[in-house]
N, C-alpha and C. Protein backbone atom coordinates (compact mmCIF):
# COMPACT_ATOMS: atom_id res chain seq x y z
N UNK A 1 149.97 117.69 83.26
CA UNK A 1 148.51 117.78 83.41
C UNK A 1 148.13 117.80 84.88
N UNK A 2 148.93 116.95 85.64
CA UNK A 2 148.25 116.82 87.20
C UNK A 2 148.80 117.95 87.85
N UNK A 3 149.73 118.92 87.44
CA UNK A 3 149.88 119.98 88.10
C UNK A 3 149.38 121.28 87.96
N UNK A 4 148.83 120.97 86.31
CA UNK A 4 147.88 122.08 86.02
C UNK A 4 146.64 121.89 86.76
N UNK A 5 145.85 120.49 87.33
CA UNK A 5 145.12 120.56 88.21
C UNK A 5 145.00 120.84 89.02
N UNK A 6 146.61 120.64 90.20
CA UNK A 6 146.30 120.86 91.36
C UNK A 6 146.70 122.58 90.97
N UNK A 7 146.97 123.12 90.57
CA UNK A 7 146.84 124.95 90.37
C UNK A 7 145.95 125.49 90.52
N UNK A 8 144.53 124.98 89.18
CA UNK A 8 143.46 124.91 89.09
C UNK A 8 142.46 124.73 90.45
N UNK A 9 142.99 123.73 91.50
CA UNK A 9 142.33 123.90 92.63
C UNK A 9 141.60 122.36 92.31
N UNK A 10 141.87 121.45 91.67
CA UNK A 10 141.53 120.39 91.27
C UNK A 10 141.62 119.29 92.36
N UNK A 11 140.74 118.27 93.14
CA UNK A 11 141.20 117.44 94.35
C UNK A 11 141.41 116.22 93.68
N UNK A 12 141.91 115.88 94.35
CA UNK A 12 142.92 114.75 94.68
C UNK A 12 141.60 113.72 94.32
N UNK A 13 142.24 112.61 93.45
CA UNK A 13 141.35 111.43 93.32
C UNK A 13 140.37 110.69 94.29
N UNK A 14 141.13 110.29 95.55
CA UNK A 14 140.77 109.76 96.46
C UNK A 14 139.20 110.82 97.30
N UNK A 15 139.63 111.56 97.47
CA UNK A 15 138.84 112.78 98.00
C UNK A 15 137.86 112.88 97.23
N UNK A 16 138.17 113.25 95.84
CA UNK A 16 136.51 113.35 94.63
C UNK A 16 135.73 112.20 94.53
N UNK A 17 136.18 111.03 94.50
CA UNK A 17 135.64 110.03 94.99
C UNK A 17 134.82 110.05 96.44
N UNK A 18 135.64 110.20 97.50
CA UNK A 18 134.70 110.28 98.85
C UNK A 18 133.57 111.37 98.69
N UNK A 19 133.39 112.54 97.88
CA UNK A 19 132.54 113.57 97.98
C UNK A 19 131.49 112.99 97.11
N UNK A 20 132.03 112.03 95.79
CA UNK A 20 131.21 111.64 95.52
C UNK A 20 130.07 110.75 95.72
N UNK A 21 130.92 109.69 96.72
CA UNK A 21 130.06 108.98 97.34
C UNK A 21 128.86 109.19 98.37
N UNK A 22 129.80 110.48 99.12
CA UNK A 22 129.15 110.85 99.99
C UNK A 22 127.13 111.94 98.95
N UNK A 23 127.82 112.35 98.24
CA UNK A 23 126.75 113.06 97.25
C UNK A 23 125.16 112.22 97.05
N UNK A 24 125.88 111.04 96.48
CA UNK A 24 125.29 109.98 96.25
C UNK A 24 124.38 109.60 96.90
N UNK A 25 124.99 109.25 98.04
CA UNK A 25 124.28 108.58 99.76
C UNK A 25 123.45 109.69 99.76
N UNK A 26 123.42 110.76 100.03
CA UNK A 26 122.86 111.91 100.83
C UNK A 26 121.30 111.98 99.71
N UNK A 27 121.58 111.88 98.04
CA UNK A 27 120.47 112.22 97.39
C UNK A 27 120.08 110.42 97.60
N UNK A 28 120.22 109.52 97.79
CA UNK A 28 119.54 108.43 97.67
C UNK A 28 118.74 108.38 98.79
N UNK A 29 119.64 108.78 100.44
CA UNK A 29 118.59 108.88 101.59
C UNK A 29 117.55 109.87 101.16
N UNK A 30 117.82 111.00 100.49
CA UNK A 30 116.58 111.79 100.14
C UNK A 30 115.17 111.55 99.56
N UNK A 31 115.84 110.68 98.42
CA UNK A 31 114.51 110.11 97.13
C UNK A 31 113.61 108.82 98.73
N UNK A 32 114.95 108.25 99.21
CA UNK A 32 113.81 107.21 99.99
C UNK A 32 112.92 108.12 100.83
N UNK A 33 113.21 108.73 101.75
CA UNK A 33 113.00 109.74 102.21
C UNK A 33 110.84 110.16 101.77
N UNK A 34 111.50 110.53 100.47
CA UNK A 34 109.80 111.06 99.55
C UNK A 34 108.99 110.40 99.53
N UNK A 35 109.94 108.53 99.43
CA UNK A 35 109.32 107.25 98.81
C UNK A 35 108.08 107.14 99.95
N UNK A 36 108.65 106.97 100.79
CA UNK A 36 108.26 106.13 102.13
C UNK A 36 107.39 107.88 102.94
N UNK A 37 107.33 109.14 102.33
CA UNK A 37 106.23 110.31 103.27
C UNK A 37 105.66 109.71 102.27
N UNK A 38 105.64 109.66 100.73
CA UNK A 38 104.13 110.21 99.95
C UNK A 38 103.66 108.84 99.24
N UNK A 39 104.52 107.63 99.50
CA UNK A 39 104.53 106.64 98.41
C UNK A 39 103.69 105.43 99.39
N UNK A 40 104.91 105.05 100.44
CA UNK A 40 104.77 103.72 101.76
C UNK A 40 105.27 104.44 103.11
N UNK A 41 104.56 102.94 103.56
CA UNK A 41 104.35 103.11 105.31
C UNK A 41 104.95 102.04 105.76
N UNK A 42 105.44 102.12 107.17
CA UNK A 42 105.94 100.79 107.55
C UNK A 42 104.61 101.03 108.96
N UNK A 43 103.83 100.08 108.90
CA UNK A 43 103.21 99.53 110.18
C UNK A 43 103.86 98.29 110.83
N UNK A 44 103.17 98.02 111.80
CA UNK A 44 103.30 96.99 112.55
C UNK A 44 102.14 96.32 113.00
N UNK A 45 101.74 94.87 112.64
CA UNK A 45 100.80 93.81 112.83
C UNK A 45 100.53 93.80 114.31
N UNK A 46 99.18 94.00 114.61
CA UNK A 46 98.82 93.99 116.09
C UNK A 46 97.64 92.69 115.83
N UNK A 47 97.05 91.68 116.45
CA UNK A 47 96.55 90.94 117.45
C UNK A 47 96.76 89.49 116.08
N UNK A 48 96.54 88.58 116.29
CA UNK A 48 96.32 87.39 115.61
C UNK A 48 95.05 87.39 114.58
N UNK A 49 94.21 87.99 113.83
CA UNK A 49 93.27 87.71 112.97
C UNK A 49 94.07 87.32 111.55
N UNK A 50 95.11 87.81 111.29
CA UNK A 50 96.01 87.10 110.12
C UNK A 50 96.64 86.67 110.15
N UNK A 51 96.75 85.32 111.29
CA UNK A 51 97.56 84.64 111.16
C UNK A 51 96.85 83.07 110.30
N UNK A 52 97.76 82.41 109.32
CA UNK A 52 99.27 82.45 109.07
C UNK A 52 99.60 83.31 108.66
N UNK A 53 99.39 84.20 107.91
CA UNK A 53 99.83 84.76 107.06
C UNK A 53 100.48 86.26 107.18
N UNK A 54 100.53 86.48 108.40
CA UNK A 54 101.00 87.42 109.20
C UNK A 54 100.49 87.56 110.53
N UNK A 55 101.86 87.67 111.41
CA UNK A 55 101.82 87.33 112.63
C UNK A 55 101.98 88.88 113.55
N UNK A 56 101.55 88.43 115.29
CA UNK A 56 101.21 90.13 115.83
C UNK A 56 103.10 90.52 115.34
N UNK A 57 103.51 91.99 115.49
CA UNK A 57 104.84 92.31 115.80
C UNK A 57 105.87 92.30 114.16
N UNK A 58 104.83 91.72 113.43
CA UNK A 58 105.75 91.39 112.22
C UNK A 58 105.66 93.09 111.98
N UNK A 59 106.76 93.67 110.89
CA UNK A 59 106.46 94.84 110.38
C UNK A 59 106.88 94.54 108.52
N UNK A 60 105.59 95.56 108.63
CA UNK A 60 105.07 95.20 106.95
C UNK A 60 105.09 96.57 106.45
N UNK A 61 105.61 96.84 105.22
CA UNK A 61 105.29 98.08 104.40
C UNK A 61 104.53 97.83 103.53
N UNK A 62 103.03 99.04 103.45
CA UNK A 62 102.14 99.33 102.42
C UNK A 62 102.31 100.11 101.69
N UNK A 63 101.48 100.82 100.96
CA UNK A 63 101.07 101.40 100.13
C UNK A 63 101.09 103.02 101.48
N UNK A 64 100.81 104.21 100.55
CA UNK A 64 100.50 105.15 101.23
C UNK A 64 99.17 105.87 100.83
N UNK A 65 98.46 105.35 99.75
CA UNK A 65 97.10 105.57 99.06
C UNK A 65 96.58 103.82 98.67
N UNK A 66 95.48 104.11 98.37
CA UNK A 66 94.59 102.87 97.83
C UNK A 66 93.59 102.97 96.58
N UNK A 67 94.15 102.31 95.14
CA UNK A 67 93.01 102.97 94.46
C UNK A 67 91.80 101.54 94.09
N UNK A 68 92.28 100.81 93.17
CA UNK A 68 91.08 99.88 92.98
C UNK A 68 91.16 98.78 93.49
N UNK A 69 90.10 98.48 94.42
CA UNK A 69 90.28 97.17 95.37
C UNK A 69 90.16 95.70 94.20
N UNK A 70 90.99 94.70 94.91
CA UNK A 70 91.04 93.21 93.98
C UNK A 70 90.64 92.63 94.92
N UNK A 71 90.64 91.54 94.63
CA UNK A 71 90.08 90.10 95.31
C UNK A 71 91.25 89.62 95.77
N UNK A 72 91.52 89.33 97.32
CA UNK A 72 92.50 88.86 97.64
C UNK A 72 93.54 89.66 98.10
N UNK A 73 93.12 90.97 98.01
CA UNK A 73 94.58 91.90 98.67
C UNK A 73 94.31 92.17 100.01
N UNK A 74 95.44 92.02 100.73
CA UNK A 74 95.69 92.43 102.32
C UNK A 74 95.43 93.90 102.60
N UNK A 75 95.16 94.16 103.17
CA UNK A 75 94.38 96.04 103.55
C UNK A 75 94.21 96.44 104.89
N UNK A 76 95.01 97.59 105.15
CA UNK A 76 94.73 97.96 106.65
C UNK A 76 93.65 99.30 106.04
N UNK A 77 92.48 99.06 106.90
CA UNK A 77 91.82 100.13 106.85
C UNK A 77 91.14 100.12 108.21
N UNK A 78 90.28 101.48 108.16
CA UNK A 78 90.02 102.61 109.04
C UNK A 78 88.94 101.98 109.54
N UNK A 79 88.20 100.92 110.63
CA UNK A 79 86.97 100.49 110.91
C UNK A 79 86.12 101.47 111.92
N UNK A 80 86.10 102.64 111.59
CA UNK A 80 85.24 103.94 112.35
C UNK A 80 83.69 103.62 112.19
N UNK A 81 83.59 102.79 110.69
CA UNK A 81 82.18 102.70 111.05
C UNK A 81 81.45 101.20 110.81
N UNK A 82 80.36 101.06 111.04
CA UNK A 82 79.89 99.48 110.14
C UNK A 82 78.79 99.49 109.46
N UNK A 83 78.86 98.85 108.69
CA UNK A 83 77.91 98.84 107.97
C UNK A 83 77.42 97.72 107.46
N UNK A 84 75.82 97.43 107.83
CA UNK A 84 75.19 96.01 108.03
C UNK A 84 74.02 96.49 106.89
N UNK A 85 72.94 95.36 106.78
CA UNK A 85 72.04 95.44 106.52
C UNK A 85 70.85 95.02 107.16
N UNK A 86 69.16 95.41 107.00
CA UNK A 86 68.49 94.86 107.24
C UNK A 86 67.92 94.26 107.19
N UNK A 87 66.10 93.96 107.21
CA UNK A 87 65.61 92.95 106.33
C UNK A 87 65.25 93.21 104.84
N UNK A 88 64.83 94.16 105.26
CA UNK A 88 64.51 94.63 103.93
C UNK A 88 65.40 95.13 102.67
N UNK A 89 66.59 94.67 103.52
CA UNK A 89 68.14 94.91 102.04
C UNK A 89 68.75 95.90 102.26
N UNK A 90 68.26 97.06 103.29
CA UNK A 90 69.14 98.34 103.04
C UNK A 90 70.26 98.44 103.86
N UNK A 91 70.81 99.46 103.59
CA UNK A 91 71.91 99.65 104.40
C UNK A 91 72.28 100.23 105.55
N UNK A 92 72.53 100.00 106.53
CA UNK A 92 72.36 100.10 108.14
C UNK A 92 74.00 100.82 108.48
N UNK A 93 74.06 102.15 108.48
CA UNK A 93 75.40 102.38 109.43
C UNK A 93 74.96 102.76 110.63
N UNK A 94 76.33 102.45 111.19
CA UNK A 94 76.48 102.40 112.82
C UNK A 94 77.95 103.02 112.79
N UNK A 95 78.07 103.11 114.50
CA UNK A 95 79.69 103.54 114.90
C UNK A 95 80.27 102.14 114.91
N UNK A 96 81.62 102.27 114.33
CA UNK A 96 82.79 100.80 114.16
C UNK A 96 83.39 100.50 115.34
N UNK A 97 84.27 100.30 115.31
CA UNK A 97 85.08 99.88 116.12
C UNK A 97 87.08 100.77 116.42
N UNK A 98 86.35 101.78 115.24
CA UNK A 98 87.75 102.81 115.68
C UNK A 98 88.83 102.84 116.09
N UNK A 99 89.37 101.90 114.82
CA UNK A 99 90.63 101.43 115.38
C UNK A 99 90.62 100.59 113.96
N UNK A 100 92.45 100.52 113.75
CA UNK A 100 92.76 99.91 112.17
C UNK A 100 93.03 98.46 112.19
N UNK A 101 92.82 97.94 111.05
CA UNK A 101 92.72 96.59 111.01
C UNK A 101 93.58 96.07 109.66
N UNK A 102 94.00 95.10 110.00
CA UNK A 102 94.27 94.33 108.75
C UNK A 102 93.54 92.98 108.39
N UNK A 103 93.20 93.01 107.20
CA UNK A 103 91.83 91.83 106.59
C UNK A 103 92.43 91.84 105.16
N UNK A 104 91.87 90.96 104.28
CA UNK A 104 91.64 90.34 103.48
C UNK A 104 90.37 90.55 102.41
N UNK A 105 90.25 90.97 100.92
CA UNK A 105 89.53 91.29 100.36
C UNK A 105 88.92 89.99 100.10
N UNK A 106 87.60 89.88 100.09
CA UNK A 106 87.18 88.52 99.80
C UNK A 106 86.50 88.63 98.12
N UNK A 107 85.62 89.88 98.04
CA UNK A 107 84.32 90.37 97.72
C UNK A 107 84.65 91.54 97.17
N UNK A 108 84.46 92.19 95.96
CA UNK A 108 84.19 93.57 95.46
C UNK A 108 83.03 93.89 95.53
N UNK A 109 82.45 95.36 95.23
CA UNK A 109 81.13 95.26 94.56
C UNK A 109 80.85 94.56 93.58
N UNK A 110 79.24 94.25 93.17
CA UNK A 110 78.71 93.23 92.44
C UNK A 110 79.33 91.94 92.94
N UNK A 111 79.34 91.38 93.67
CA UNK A 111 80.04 90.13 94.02
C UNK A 111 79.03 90.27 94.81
N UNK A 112 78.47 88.47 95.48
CA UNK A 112 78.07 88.08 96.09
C UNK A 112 78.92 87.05 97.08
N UNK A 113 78.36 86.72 98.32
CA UNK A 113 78.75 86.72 99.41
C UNK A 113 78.10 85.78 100.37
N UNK A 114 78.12 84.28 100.23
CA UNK A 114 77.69 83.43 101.24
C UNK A 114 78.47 82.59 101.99
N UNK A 115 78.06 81.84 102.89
CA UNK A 115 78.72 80.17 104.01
C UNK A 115 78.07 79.63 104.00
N UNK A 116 78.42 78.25 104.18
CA UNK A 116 78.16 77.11 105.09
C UNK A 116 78.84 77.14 106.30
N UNK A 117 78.25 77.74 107.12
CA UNK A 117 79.20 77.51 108.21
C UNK A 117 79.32 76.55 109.22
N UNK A 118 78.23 75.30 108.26
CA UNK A 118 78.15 74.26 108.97
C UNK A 118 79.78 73.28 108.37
N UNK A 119 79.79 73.62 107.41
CA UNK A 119 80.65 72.66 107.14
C UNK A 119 82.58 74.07 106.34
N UNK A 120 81.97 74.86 106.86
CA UNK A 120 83.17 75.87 107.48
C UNK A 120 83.53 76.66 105.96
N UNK A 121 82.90 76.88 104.66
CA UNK A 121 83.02 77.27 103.52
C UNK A 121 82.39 78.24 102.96
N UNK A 122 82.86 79.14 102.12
CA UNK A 122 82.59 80.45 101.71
C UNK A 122 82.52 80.56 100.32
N UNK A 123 81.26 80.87 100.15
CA UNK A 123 80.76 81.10 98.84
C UNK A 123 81.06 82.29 98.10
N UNK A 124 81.32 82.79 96.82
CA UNK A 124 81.56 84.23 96.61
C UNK A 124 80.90 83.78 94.87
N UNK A 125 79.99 84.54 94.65
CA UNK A 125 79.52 84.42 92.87
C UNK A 125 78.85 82.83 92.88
N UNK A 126 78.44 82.63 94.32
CA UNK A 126 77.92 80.96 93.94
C UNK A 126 79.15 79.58 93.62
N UNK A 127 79.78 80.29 94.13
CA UNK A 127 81.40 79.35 93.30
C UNK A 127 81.72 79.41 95.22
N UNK A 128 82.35 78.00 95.52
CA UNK A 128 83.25 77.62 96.63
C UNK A 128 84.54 78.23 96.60
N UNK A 129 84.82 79.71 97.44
CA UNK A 129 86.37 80.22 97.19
C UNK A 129 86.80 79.48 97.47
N UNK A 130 88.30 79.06 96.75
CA UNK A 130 89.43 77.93 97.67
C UNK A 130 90.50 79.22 97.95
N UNK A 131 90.72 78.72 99.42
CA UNK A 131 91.98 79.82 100.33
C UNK A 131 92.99 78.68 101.04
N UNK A 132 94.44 79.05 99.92
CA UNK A 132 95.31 77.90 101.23
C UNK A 132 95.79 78.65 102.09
N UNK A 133 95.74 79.41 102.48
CA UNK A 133 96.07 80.70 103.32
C UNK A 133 95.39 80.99 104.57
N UNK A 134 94.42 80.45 104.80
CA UNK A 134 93.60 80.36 105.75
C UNK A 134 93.68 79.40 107.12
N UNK A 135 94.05 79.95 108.42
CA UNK A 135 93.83 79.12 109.12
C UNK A 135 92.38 78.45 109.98
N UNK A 136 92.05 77.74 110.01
CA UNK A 136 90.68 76.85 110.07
C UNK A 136 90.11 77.37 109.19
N UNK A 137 89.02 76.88 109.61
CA UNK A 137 87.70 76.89 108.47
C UNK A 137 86.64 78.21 109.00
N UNK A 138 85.85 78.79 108.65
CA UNK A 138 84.92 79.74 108.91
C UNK A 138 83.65 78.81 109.23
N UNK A 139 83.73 78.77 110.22
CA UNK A 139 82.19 78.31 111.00
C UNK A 139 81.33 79.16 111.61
N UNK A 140 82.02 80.37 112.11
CA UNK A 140 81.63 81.09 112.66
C UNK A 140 80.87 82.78 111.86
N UNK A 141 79.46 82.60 112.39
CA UNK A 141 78.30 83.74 111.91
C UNK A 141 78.71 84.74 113.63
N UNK A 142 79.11 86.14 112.57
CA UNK A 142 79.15 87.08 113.88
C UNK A 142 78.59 88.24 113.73
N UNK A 143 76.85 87.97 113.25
CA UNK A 143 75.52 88.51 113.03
C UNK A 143 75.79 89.54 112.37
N UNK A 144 76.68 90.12 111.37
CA UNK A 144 76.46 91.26 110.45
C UNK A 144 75.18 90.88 109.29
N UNK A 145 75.14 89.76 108.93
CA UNK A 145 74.02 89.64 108.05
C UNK A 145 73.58 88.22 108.02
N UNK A 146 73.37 88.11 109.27
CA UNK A 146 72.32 86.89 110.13
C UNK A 146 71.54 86.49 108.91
N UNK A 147 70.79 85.76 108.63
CA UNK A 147 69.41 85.24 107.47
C UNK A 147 69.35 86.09 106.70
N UNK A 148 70.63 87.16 105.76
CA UNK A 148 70.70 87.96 104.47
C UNK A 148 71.47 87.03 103.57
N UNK A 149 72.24 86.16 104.04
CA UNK A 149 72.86 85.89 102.79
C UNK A 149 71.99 84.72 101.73
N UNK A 150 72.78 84.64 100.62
CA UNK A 150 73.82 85.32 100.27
C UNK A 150 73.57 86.90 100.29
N UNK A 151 74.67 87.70 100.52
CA UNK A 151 74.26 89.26 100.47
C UNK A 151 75.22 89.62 99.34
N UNK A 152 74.91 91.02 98.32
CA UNK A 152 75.41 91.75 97.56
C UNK A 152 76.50 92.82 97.90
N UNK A 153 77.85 92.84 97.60
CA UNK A 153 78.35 93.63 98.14
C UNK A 153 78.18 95.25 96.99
N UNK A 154 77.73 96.20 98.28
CA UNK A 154 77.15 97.27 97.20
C UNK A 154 78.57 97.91 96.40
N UNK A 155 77.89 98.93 95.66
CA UNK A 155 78.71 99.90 95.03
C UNK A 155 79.47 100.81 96.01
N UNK A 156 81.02 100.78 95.93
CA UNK A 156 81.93 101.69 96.74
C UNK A 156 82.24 100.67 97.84
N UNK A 157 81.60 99.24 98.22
CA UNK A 157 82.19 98.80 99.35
C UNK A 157 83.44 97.44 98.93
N UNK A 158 83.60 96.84 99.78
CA UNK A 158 84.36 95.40 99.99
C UNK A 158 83.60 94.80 101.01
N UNK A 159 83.93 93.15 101.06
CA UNK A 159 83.84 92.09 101.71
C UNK A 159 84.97 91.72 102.40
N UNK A 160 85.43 91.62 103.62
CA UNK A 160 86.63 91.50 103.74
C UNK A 160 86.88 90.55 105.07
N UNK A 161 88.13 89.50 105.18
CA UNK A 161 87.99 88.12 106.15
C UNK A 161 89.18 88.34 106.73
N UNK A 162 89.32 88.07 108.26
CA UNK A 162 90.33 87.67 108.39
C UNK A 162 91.10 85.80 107.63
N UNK A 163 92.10 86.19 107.51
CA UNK A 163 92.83 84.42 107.63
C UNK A 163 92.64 83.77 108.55
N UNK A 164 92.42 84.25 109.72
CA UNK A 164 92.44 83.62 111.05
C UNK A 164 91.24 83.40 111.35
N UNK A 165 90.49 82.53 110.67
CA UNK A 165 88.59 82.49 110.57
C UNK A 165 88.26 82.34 112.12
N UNK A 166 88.73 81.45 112.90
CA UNK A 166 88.21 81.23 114.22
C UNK A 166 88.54 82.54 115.23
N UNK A 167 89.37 83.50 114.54
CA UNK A 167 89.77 84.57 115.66
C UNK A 167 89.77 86.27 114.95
N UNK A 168 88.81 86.24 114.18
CA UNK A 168 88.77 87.69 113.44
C UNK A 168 87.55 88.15 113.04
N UNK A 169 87.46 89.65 113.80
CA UNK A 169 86.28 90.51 113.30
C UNK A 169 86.40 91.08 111.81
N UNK A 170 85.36 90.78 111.21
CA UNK A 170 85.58 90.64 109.89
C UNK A 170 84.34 91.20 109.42
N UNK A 171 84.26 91.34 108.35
CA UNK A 171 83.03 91.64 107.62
C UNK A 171 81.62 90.56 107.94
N UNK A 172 81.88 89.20 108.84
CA UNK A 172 80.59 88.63 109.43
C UNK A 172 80.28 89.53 110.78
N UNK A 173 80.81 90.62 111.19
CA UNK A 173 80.75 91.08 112.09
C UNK A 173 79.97 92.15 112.39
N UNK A 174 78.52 92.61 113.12
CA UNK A 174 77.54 93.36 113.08
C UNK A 174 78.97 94.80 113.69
N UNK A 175 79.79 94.42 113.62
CA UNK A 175 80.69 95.81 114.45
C UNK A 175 81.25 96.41 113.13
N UNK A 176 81.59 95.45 111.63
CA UNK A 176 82.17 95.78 110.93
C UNK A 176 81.32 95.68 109.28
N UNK A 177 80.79 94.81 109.38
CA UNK A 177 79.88 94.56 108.04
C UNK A 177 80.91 94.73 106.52
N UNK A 178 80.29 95.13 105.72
CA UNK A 178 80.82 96.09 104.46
C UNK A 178 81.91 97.37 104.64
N UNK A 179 82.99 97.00 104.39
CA UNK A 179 83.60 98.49 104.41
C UNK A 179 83.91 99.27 103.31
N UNK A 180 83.71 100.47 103.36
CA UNK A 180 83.76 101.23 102.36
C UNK A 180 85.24 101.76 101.84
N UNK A 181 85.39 101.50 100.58
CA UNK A 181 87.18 101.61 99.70
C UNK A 181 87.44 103.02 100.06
N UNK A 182 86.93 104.12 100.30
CA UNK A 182 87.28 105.07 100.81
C UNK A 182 88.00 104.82 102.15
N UNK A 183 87.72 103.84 103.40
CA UNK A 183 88.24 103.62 104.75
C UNK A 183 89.58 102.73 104.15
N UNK A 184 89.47 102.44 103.61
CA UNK A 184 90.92 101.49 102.92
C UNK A 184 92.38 102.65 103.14
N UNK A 185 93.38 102.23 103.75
CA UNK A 185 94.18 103.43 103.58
C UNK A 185 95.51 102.92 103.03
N UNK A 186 95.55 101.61 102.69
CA UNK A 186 96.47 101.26 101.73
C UNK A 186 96.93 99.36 101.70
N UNK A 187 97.63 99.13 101.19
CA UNK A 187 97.78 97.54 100.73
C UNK A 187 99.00 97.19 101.43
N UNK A 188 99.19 96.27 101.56
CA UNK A 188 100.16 95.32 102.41
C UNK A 188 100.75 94.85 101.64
N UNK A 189 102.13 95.02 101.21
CA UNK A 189 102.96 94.89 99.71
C UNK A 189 104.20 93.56 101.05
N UNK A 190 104.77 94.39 101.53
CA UNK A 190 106.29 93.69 101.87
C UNK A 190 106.38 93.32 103.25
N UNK A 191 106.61 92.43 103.90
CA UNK A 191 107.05 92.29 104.90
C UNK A 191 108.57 91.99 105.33
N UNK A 192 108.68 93.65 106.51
CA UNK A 192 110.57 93.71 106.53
C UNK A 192 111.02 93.02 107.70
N UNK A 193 110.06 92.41 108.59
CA UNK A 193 110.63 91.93 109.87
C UNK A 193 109.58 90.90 110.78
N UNK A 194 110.11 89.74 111.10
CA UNK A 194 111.24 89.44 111.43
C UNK A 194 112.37 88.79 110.19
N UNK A 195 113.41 89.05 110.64
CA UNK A 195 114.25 89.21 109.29
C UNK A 195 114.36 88.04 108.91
N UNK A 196 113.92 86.57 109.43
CA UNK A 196 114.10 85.22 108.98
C UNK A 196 112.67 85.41 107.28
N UNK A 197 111.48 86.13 107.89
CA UNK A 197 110.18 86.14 107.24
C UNK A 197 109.85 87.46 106.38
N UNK A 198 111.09 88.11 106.12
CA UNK A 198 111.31 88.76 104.64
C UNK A 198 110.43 88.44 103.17
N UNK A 199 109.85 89.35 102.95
CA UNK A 199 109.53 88.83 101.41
C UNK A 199 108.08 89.77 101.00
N UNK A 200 107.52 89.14 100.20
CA UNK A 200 106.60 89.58 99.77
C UNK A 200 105.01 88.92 100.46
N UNK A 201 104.22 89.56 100.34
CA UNK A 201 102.86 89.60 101.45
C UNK A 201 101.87 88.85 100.51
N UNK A 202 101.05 87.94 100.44
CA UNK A 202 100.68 87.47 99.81
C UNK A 202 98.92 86.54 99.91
């Protein structure tokens, strides 16, 4: 039989094996390849507004689309524009701050949206959110909706915080206000580096 193979033009065990492996490798770098143009992204965390919970330099893979925003998901999106309100309730855009961010969903539409920022706490539906994730407390009003709240978050937008309450432009921010799920450009699933702080984003 093994000489009718090698006649046949049949290779050698060792060899069909290496081609196979090599086969293997080549379509697996490929599929990742698709994963990571049409699927995920690997960014990299720039300034302290999420910290703990992600630090500057860490690198994190998202999403490569965004469809229905939750309460509580990490999100780099597009802050090109802001959007505040006035007195009279409406909606006020302006130019953003043009340039991407990572925040924290606090708020969907229909959700409501208040503080104490005397005593550093955030209201959402009239209910005290609890965040152990958060470093300090939110004391700080950074005039997006000065004497509106509680405010309504409209249809098509989010509410969105840094973790880092004492050091993040956030949705209290007349630069950033409400952002719209369209500027969302995807979710913060994994963090690959630094390699001690592996895992999942949370």
């Amino acid at each position: 039989m093994n000489q009718r193979n090698k006649r046949q033009g049949a290779l050698p065990a060792p060899v069909e094996g290496f081609f196979g492996f090599v086969e293997t490798f080549f379509i697996t770098m490929m599929l990742a390849s698709l994963l990571f143009i049409y699927f995920l992204r690997v960014t990299t965390i720039n300034g302290e507004s999420m910290l703990e919970t992600l630090h500057p330099d860490d690198k994190v893979i998202m999403t490569a689309f965004y469809g229905e925003p939750h309460q509580g998901d990490i999100v780099v999106l597009d802050a090109k524009e802001s959007v505040t309100m006035n007195e009279a309730g409406e909606l006020v855009k302006g130019r953003g701050m043009d340039k991407l961010l990572v925040k924290r969903i606090i708020a969907c539409e229909g959700q409501t949206v208040s503080f104490d920022f005397q005593r550093g706490i955030v209201y959402v539906d009239g209910e005290e959110y609890r965040e152990s994730y958060i470093s300090g407390l939110t004391h700080t009003d950074e005039g997006a909706f000065t004497g509106n709240y509680p405010v309504t978050v409209p249809e098509g937008y989010v509410f969105v915080l840094g973790d880092n309450r004492r050091n993040s432009r956030d949705s209290r921010s007349s630069e950033l206000g409400f952002v719209d799920v369209d500027n969302i450009i995807g979710k913060v699933l994994f963090r690959i580096a630094p390699y001690s702080d592996i895992g999942k984003v949370d």
